[in-house]
C-alpha atoms as a PDB file:
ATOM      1  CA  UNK A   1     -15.221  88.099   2.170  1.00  0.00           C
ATOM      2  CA  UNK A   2     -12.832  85.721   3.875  1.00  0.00           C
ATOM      3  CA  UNK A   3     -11.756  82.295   4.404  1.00  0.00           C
ATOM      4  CA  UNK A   4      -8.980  79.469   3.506  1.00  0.00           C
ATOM      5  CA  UNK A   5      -7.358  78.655   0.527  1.00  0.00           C
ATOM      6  CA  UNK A   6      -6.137  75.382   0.243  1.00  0.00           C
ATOM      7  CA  UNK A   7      -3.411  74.263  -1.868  1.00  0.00           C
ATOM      8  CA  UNK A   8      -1.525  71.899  -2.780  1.00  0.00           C
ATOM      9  CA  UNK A   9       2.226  72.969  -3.239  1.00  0.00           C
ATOM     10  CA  UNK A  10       4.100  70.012  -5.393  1.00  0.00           C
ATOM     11  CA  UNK A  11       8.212  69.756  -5.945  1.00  0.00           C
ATOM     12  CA  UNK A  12      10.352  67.676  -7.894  1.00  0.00           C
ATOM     13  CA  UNK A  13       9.296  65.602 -10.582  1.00  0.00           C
ATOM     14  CA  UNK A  14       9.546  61.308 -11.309  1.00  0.00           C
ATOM     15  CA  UNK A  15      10.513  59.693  -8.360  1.00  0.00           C
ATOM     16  CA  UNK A  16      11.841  62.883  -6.274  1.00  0.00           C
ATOM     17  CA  UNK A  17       8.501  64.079  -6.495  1.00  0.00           C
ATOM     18  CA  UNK A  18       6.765  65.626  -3.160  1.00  0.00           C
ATOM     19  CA  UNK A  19       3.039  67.183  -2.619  1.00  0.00           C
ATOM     20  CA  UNK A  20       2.711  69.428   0.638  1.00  0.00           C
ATOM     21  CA  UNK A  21      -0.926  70.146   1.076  1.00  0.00           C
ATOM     22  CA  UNK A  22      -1.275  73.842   3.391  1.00  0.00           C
ATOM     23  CA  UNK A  23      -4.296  76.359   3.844  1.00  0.00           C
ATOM     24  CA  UNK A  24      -3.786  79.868   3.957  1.00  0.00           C
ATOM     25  CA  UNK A  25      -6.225  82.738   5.231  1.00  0.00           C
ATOM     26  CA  UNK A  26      -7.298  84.840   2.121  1.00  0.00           C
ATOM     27  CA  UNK A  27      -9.809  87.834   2.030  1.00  0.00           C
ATOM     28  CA  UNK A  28     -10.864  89.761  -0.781  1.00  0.00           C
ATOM     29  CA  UNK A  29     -13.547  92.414  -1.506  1.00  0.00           C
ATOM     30  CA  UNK A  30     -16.156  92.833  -4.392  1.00  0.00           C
ATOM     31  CA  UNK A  31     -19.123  94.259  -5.599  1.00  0.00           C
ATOM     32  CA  UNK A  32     -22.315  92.911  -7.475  1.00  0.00           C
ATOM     33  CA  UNK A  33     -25.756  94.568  -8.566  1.00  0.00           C
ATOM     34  CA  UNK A  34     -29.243  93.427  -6.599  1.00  0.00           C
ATOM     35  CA  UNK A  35     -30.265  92.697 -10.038  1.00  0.00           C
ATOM     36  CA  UNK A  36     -27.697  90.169 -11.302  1.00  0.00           C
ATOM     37  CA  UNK A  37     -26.215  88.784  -7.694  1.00  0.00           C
ATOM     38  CA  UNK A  38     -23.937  86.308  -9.161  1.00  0.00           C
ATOM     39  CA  UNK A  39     -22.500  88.914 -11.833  1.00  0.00           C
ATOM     40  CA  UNK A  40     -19.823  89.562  -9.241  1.00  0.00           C
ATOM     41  CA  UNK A  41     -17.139  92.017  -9.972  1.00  0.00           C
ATOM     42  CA  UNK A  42     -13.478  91.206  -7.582  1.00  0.00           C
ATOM     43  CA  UNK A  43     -10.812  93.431  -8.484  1.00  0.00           C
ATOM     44  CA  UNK A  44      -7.431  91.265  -8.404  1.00  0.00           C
ATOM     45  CA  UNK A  45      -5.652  93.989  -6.661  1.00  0.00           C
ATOM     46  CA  UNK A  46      -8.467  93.617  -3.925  1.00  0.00           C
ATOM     47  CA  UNK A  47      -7.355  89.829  -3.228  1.00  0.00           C
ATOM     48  CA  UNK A  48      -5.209  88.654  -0.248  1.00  0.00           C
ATOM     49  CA  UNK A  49      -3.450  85.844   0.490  1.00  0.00           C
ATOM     50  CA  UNK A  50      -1.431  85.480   3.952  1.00  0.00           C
ATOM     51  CA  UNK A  51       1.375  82.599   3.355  1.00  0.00           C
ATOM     52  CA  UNK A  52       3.338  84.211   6.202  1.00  0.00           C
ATOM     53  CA  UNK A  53       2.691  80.677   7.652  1.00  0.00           C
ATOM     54  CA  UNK A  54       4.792  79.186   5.139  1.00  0.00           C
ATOM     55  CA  UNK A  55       7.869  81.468   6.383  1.00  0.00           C
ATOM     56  CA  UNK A  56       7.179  80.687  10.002  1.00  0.00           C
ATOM     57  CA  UNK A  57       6.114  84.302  10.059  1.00  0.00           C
ATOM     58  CA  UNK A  58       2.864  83.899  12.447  1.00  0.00           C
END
């Protein structure tokens, strides 16, 4: 599976406080039985995340 992430990356606290909202490309792969569809297994190590966006890395 793929698709975006989006988050929302916050700094600073009280009045120095800043939100920058970005969406990143992820893709991951998993596995589930015909039986029980939504019992889905996802293996963390099988879950990626591209920020190379964030570097200027593109």
């Amino acid at each position: 599976m793929e698709g975006v992430a989006h988050v929302s990356q916050n700094y600073g606290k009280g009045d120095d406080a800043c939100e920058i909202n970005e969406e990143y490309p992820f893709e991951f792969t998993g596995s589930s039985s015909v039986t029980k569809p939504y019992d889905l297994s996802i293996p963390p190590e099988s879950i990626s995340i591209d920020v190379s966006s964030w570097f200027g890395e593109e």
